[in-house]
N, C-alpha and C. Protein backbone atom coordinates (compact mmCIF):
# COMPACT_ATOMS: atom_id res chain seq x y z
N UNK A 1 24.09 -48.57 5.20
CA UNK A 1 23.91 -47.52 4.23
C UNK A 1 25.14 -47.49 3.34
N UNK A 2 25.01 -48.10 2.11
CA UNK A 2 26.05 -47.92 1.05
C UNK A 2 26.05 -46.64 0.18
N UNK A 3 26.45 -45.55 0.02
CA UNK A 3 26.00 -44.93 -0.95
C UNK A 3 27.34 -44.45 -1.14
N UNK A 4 27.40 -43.90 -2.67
CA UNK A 4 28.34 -43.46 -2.90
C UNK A 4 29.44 -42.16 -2.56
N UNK A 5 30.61 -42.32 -2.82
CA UNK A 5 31.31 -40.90 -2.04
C UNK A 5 31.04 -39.42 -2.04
N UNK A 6 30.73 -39.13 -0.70
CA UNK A 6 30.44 -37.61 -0.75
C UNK A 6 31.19 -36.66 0.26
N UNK A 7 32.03 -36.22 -0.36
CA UNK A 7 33.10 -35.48 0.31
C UNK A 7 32.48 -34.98 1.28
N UNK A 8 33.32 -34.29 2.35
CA UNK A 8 32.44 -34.06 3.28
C UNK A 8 33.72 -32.64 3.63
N UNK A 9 33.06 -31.41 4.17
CA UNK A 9 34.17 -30.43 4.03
C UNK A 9 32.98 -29.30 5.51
N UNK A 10 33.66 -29.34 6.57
CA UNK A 10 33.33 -29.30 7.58
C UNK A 10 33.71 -28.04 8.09
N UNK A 11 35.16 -27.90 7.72
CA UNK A 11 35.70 -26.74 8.65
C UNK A 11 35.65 -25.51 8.48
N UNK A 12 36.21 -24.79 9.42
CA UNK A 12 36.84 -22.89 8.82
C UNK A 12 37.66 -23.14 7.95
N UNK A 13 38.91 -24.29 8.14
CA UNK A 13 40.11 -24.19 7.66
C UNK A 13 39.95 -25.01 6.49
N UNK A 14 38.58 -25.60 5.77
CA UNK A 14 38.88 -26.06 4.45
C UNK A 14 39.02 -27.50 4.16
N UNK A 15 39.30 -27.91 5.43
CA UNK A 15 39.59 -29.36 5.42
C UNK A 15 38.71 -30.23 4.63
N UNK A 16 38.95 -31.39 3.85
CA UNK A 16 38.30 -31.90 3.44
C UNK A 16 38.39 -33.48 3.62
N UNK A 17 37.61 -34.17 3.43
CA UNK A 17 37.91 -35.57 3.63
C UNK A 17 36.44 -36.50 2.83
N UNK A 18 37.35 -37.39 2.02
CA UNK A 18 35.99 -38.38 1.07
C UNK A 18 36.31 -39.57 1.18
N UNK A 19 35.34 -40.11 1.90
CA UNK A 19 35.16 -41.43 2.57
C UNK A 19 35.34 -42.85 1.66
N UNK A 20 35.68 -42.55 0.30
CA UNK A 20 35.71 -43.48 -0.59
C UNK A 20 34.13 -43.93 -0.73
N UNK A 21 33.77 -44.96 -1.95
CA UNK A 21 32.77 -45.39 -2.57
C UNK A 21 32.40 -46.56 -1.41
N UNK A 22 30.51 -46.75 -1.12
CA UNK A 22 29.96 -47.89 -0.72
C UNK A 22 30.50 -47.93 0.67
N UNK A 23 30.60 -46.81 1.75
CA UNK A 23 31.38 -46.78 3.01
C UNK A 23 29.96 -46.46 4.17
N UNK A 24 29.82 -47.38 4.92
CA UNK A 24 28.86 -47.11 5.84
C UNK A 24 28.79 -45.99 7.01
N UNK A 25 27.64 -46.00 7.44
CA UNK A 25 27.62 -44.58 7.87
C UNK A 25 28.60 -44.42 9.06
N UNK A 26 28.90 -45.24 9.45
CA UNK A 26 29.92 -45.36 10.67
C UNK A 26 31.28 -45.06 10.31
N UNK A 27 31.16 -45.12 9.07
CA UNK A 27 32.87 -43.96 8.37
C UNK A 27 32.20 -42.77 8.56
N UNK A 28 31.09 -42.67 8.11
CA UNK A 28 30.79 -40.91 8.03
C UNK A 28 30.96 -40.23 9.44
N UNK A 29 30.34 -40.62 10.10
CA UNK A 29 30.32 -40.73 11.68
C UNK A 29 31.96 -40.43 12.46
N UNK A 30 33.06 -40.85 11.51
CA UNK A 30 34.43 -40.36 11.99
C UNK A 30 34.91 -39.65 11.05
N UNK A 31 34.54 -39.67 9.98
CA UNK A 31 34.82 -38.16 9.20
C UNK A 31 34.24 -36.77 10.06
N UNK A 32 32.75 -37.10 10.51
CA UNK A 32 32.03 -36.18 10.46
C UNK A 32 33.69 -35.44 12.09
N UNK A 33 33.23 -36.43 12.83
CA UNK A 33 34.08 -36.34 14.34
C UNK A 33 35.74 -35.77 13.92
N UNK A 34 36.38 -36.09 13.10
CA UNK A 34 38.05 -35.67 13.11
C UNK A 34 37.58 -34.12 12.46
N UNK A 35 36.62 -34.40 11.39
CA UNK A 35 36.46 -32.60 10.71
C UNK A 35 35.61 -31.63 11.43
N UNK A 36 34.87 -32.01 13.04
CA UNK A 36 34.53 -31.00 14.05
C UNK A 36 34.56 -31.64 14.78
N UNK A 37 35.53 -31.73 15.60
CA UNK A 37 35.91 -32.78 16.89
C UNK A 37 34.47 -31.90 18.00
N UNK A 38 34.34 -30.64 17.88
CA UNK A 38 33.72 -29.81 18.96
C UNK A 38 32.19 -30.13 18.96
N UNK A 39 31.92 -30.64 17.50
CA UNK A 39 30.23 -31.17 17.20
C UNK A 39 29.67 -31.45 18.70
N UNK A 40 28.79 -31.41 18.48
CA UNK A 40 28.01 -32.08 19.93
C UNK A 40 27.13 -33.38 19.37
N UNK A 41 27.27 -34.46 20.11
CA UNK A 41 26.55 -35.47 19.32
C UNK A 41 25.40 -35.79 20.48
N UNK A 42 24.19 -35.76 19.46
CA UNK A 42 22.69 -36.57 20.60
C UNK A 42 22.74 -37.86 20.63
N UNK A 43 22.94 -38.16 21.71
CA UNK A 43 22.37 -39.51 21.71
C UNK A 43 21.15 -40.24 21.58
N UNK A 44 20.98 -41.09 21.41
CA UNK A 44 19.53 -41.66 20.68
C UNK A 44 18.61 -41.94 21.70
N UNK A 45 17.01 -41.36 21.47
CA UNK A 45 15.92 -41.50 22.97
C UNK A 45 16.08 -42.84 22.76
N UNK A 46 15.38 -42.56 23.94
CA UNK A 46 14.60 -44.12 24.58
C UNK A 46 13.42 -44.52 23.30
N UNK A 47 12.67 -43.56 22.95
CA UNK A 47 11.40 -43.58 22.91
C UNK A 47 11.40 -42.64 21.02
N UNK A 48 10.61 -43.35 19.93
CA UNK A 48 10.28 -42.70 18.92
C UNK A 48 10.03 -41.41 19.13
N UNK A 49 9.23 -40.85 19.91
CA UNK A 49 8.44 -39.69 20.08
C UNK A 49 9.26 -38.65 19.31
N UNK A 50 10.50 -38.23 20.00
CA UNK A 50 11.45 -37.17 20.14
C UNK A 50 11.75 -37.39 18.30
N UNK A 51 11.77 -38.21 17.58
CA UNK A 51 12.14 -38.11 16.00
C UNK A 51 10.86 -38.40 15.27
N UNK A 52 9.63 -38.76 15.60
CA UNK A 52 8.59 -38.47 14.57
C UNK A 52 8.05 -36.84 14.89
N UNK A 53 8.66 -35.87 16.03
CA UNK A 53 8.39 -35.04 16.21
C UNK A 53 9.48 -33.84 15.19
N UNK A 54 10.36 -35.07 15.45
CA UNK A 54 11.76 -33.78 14.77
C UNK A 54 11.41 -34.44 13.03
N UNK A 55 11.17 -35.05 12.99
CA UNK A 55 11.41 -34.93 11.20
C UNK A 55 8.53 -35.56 11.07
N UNK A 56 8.13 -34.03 11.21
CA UNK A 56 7.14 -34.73 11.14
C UNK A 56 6.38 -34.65 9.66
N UNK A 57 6.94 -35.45 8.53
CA UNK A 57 6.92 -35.67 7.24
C UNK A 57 6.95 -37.17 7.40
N UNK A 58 7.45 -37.57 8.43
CA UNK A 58 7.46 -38.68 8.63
C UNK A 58 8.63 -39.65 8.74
N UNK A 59 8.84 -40.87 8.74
CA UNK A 59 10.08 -41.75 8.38
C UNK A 59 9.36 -42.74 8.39
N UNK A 60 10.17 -43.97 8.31
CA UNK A 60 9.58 -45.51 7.57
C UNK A 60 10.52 -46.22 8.91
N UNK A 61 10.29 -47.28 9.10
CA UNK A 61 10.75 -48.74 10.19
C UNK A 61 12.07 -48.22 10.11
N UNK A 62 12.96 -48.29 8.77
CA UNK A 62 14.41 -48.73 9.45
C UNK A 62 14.87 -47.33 9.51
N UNK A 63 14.12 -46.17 9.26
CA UNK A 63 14.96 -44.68 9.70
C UNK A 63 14.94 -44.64 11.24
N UNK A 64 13.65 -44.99 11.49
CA UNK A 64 13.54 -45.12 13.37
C UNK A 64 14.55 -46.43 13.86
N UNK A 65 14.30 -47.35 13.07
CA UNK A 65 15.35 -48.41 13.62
C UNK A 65 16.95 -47.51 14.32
N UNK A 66 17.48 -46.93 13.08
CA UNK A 66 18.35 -46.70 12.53
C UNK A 66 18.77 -45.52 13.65
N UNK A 67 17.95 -44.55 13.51
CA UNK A 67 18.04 -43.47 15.11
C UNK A 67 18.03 -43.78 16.30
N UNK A 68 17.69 -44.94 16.31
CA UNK A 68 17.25 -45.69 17.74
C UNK A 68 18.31 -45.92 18.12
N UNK A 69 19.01 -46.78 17.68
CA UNK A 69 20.25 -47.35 17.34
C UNK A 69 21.57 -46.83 18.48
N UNK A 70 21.77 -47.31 19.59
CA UNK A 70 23.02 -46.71 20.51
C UNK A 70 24.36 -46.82 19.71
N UNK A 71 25.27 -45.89 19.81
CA UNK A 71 26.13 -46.02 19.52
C UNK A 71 26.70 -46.64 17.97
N UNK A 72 27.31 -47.09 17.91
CA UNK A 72 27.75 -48.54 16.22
C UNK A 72 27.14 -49.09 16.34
N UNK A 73 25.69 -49.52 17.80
CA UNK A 73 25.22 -50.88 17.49
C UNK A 73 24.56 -51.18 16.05
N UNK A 74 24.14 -52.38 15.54
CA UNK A 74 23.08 -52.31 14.60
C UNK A 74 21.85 -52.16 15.16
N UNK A 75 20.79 -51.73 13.58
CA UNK A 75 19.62 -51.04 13.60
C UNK A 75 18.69 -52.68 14.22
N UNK A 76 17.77 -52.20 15.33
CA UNK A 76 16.86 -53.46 15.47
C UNK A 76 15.40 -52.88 14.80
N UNK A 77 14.92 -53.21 13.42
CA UNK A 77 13.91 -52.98 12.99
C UNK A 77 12.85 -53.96 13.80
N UNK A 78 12.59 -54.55 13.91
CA UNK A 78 11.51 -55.18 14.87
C UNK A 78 11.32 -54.71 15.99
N UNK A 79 12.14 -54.53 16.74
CA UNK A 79 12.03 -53.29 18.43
C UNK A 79 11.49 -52.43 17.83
N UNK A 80 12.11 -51.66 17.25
CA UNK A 80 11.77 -50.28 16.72
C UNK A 80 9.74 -50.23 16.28
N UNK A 81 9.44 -50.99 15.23
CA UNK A 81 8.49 -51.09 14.62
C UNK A 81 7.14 -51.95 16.09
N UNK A 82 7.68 -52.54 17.13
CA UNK A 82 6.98 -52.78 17.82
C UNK A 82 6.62 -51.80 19.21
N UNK A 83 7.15 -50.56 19.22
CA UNK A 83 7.03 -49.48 19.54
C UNK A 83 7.00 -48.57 18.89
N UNK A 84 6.68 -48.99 17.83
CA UNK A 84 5.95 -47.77 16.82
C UNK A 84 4.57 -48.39 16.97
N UNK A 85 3.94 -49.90 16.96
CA UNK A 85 2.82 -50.14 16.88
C UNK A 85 2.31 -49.58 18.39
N UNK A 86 3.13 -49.54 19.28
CA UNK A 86 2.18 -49.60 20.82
C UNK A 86 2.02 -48.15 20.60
N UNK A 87 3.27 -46.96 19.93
CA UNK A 87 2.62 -45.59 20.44
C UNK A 87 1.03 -45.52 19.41
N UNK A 88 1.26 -46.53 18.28
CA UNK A 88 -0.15 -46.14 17.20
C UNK A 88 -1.54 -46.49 18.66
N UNK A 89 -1.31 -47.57 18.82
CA UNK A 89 -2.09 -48.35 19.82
C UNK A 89 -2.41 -47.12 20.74
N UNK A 90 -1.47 -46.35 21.57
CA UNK A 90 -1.63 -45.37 22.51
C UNK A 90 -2.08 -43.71 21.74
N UNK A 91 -2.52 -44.45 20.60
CA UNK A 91 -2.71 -42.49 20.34
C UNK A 91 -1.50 -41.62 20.22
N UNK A 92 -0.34 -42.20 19.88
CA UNK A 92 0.83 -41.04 19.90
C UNK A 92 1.77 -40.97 18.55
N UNK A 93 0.97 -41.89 17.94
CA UNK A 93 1.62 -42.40 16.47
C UNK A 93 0.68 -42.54 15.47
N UNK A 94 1.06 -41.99 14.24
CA UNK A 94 -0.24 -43.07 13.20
C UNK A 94 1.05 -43.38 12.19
N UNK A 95 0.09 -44.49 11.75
CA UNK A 95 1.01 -45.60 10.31
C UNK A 95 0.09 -45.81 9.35
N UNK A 96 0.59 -45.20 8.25
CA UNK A 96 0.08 -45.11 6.73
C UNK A 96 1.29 -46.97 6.34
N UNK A 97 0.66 -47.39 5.27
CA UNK A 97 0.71 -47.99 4.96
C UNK A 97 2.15 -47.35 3.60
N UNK A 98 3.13 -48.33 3.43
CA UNK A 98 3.81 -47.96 2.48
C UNK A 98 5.20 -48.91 1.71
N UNK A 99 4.29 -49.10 0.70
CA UNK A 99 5.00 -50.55 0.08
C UNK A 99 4.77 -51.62 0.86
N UNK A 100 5.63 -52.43 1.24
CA UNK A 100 6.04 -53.66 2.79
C UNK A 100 6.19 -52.96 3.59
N UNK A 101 6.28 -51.73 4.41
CA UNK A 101 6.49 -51.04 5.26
C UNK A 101 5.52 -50.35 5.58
N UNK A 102 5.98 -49.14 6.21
CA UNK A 102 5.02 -47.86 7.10
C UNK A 102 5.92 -46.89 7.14
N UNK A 103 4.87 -45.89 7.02
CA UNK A 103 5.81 -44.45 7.42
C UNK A 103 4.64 -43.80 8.51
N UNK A 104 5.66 -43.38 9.51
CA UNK A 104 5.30 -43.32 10.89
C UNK A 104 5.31 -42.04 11.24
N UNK A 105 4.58 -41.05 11.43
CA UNK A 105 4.16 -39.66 12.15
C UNK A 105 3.35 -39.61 13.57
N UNK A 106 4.41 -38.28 13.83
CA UNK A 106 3.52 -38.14 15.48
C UNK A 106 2.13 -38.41 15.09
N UNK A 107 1.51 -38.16 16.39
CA UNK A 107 -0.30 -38.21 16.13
C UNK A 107 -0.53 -36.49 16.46
């Protein structure tokens, strides 16, 4: 995720901190951590379910990739998207068609 700088201003006390231009989310990720060390961070399910439930507007392959995702690892869009096909398969998912992709909602 390249996008451009967006300050990020977290605290009681004002603090501020801007990650510079084209900085991946894994800078944001220690901005976010030094400007609320106390955050509580989720770790990522096992299983789609728990985020086509929390965002159900939907998301596309590499947002689930991308949540899936332990830790810094990188995003595996193919895992991801081949357990998006088995929950469609199981009744727990549907996939609209969108561009080269899919956007994926609970069922």
């Amino acid at each position: 995720m390249n996008d451009p700088a967006r300050p990020l201003s977290l605290s009681p006390a004002g603090r501020r901190l801007e990650p510079g231009d084209g900085q991946s989310a894994e800078v944001y990720d220690v901005l976010v951590a030094n400007l609320a060390p106390g955050l509580p961070r989720r770790p990522a399910p096992d299983d789609p379910a728990p985020l086509l439930e929390r965002f159900p507007e939907g998301l596309v392959t590499a947002e689930v990739a991308a949540l899936l995702a332990q830790g810094n690892d990188a995003p595996d869009r193919g895992a991801a998207e081949a357990v998006l096909l088995r929950m469609v398969s199981e009744g727990r998912a549907t996939r609209a068609a969108l561009g080269h992709d899919a956007l994926w909602r609970a069922a």
